[in-house]
Protein backbone atom coordinates (compact mmCIF):
# COMPACT_ATOMS: atom_id res chain seq x y z
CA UNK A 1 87.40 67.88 81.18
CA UNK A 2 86.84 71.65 80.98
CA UNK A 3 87.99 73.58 84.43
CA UNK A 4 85.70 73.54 86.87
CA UNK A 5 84.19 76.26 89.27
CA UNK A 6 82.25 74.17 91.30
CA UNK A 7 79.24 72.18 91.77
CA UNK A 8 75.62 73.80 91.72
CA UNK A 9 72.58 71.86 93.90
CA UNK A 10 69.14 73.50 94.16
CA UNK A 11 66.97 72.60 96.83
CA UNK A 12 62.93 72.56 97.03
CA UNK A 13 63.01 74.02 100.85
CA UNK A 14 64.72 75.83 103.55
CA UNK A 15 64.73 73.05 105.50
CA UNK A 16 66.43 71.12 102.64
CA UNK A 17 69.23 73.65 102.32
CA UNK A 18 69.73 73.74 105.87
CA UNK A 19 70.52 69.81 106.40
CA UNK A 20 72.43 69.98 102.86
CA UNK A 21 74.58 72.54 104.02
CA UNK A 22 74.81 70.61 107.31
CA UNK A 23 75.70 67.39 106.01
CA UNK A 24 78.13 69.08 103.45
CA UNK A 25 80.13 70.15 106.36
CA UNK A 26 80.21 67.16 108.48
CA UNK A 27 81.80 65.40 105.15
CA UNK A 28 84.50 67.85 105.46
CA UNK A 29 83.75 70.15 102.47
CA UNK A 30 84.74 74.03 103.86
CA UNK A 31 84.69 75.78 100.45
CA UNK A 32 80.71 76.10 100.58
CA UNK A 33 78.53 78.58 99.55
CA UNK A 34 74.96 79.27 99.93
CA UNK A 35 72.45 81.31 97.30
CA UNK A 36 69.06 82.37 98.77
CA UNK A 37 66.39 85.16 97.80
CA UNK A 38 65.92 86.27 101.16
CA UNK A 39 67.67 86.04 104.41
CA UNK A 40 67.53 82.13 106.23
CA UNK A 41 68.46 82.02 109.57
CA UNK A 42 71.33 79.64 110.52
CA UNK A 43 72.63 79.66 107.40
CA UNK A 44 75.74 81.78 107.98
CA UNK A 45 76.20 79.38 110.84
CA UNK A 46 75.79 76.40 108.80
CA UNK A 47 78.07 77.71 106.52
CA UNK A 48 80.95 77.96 109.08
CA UNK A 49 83.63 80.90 109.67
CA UNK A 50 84.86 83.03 107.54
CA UNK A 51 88.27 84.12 107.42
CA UNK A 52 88.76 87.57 106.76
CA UNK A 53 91.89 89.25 106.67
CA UNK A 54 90.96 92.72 106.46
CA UNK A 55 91.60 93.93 109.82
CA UNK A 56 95.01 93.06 109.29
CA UNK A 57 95.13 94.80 106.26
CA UNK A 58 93.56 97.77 108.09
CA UNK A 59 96.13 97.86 110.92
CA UNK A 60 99.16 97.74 107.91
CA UNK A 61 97.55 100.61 106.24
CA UNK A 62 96.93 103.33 109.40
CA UNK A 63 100.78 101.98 110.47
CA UNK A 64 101.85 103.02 106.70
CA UNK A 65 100.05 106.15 106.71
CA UNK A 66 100.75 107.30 110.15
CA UNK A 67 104.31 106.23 110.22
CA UNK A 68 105.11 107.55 106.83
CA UNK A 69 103.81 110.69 107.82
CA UNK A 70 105.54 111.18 110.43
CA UNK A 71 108.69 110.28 108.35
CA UNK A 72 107.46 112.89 105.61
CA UNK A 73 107.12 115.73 108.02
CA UNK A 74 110.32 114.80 109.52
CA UNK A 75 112.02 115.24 106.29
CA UNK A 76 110.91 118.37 105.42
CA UNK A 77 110.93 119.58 108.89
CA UNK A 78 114.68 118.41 109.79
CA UNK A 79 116.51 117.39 107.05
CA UNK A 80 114.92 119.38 103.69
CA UNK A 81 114.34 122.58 104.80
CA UNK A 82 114.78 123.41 108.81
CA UNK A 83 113.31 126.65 109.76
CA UNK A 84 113.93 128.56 113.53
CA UNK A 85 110.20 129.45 114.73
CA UNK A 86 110.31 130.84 117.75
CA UNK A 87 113.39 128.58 118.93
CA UNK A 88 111.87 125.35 119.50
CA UNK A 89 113.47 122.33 117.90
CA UNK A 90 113.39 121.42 114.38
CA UNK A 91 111.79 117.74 115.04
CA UNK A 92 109.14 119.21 116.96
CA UNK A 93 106.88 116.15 117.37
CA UNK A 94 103.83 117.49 118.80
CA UNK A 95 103.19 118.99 116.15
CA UNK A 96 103.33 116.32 113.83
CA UNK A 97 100.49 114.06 115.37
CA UNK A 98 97.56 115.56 114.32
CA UNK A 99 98.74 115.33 110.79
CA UNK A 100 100.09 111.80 111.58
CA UNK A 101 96.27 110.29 113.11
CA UNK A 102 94.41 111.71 110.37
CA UNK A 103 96.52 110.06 107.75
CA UNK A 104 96.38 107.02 109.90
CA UNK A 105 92.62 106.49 109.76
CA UNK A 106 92.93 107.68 105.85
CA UNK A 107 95.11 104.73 105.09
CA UNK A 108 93.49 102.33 107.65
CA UNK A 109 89.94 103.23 105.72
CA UNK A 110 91.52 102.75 101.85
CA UNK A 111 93.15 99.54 102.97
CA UNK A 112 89.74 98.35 104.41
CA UNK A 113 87.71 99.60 101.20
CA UNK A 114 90.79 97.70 99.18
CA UNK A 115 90.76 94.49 101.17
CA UNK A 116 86.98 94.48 100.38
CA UNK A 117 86.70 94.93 97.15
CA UNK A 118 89.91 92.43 96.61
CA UNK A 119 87.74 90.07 98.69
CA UNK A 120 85.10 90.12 97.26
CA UNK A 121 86.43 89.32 93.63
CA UNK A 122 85.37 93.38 92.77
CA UNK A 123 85.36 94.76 89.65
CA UNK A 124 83.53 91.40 88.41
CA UNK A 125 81.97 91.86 84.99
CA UNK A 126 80.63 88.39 85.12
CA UNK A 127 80.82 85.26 87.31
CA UNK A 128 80.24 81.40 86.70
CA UNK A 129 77.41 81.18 88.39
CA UNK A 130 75.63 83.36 85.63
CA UNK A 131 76.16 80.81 82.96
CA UNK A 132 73.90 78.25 84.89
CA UNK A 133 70.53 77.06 83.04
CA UNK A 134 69.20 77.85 86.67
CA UNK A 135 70.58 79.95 88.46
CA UNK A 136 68.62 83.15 87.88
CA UNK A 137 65.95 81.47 89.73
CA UNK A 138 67.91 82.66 92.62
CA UNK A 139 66.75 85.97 93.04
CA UNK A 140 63.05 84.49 93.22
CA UNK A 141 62.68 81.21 94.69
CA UNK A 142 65.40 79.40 93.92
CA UNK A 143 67.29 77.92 97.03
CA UNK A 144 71.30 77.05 96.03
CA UNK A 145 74.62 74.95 97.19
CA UNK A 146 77.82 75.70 95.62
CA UNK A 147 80.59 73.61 96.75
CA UNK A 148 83.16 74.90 95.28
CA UNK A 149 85.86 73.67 93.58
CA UNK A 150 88.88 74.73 95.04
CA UNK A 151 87.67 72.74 98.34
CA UNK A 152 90.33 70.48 99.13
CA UNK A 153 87.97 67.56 99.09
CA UNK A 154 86.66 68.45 95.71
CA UNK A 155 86.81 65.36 93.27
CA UNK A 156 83.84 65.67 90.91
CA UNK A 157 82.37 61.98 91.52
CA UNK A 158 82.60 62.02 95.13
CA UNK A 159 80.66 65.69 95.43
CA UNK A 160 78.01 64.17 93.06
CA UNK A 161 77.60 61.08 95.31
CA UNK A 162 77.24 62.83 98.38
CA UNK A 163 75.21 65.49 96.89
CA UNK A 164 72.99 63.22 95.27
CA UNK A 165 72.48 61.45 99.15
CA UNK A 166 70.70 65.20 100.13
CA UNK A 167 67.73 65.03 97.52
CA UNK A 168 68.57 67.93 95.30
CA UNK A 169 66.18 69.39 92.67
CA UNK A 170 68.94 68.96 90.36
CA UNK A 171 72.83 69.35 90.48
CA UNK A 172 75.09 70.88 88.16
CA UNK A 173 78.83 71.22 87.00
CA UNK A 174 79.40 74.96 86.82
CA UNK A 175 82.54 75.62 84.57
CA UNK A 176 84.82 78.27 84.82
C-alpha cells in the first residue's frame, strides 16, 4: 500500500460539511482539515483549536536578540576595546538598551515570519492535495474533508466507514 496523506470527502452543501466535520470530531479524529471557496462560518470552530507555537518562538527570538546584544555591546564595550568618555564606566548600560529593544523586536519579528512559514509547510512547490482527480473544484464550488493521515485514529477502513456514514459526493485516498 503506497503512503498515504490522507483521506479526501467532498460534500454537496455547507450544511453537509458542517455535520461531517462535526461528526468527524465527535469520533475522535483531530487531524482534520477543511477546503472551501469562500469563507463558512463555524467552520474554524468545527474544526477545533489549533496549536500554534509561534509565540513561543517569538518570545525565544526577542530574548536571543536582545540578550545577545547586550552581550555584544558588552564585549566590545568592556572587554575588546574599553574607551574613557568622559569618565563614566566602561559597562555603561543605559546606553546599551536602545540598541538592545530594537534588536529585540528584530529577532522577535524573524522568528515569527520563520515559525510561519515553517508552519505552514512554506516553500511548497507542490502538495498532495493537487494530485486529486477533484480537487481543483475547490476554488469554485467544491466543498472538502481531509482527515489526515497522521491522525492518531487514522486506519484506512475505519475512516472510509465512518466517512461513508456522512453522505459524501465521493471519497478519496490521497497519496503522498
Amino acid at each position: 500500500m503506497k503512503a498515504s496523506h490522507g483521506c479526501l470527502a467532498q460534500f454537496a452543501s455547507v450544511p453537509a460539511l458542517l455535520a461531517a466535520v462535526k461528526q468527524l470530531r465527535l469520533d475522535g479524529y483531530t487531524r482534520l482539515e477543511a477546503y472551501t471557496p469562500f469563507a463558512v462560518d463555524g467552520l474554524a470552530e468545527a474544526l477545533g483549536p489549533v496549536r500554534s507555537r509561534i509565540p513561543l518562538l517569538m518570545l525565544l527570538g526577542g530574548l536571543l536578540g536582545g540578550f545577545g546584544t547586550l552581550a555584544l555591546q558588552y564585549y566590545a564595550a568592556v572587554i575588546d576595546y574599553p574607551i574613557d568618555v568622559g569618565g563614566r564606566p566602561d559597562a555603561s548600560w543605559p546606553a546599551f538598551i536602545p540598541a538592545a529593544l530594537e534588536m529585540t523586536i528584530l529577532f522577535a519579528a524573524l522568528a515569527g515570519v520563520a515559525g510561519m512559514l515553517a508552519g505552514n509547510g512554506l516553500p511548497r512547490l507542490n502538495h498532495p492535495l493537487f494530485g486529486s482527480e477533484h480537487f481543483d473544484e475547490a476554488s469554485r464550488d467544491g466543498l472538502f474533508v481531509l482527515l489526515r493521515a497522521d491522525d492518531p485514529r487514522y486506519e484506512f477502513g475505519r475512516v472510509l466507514h465512518d466517512l461513508a456514514r456522512l453522505d459524501p459526493l465521493h471519497v478519496e485516498q490521497v497519496p503522498r
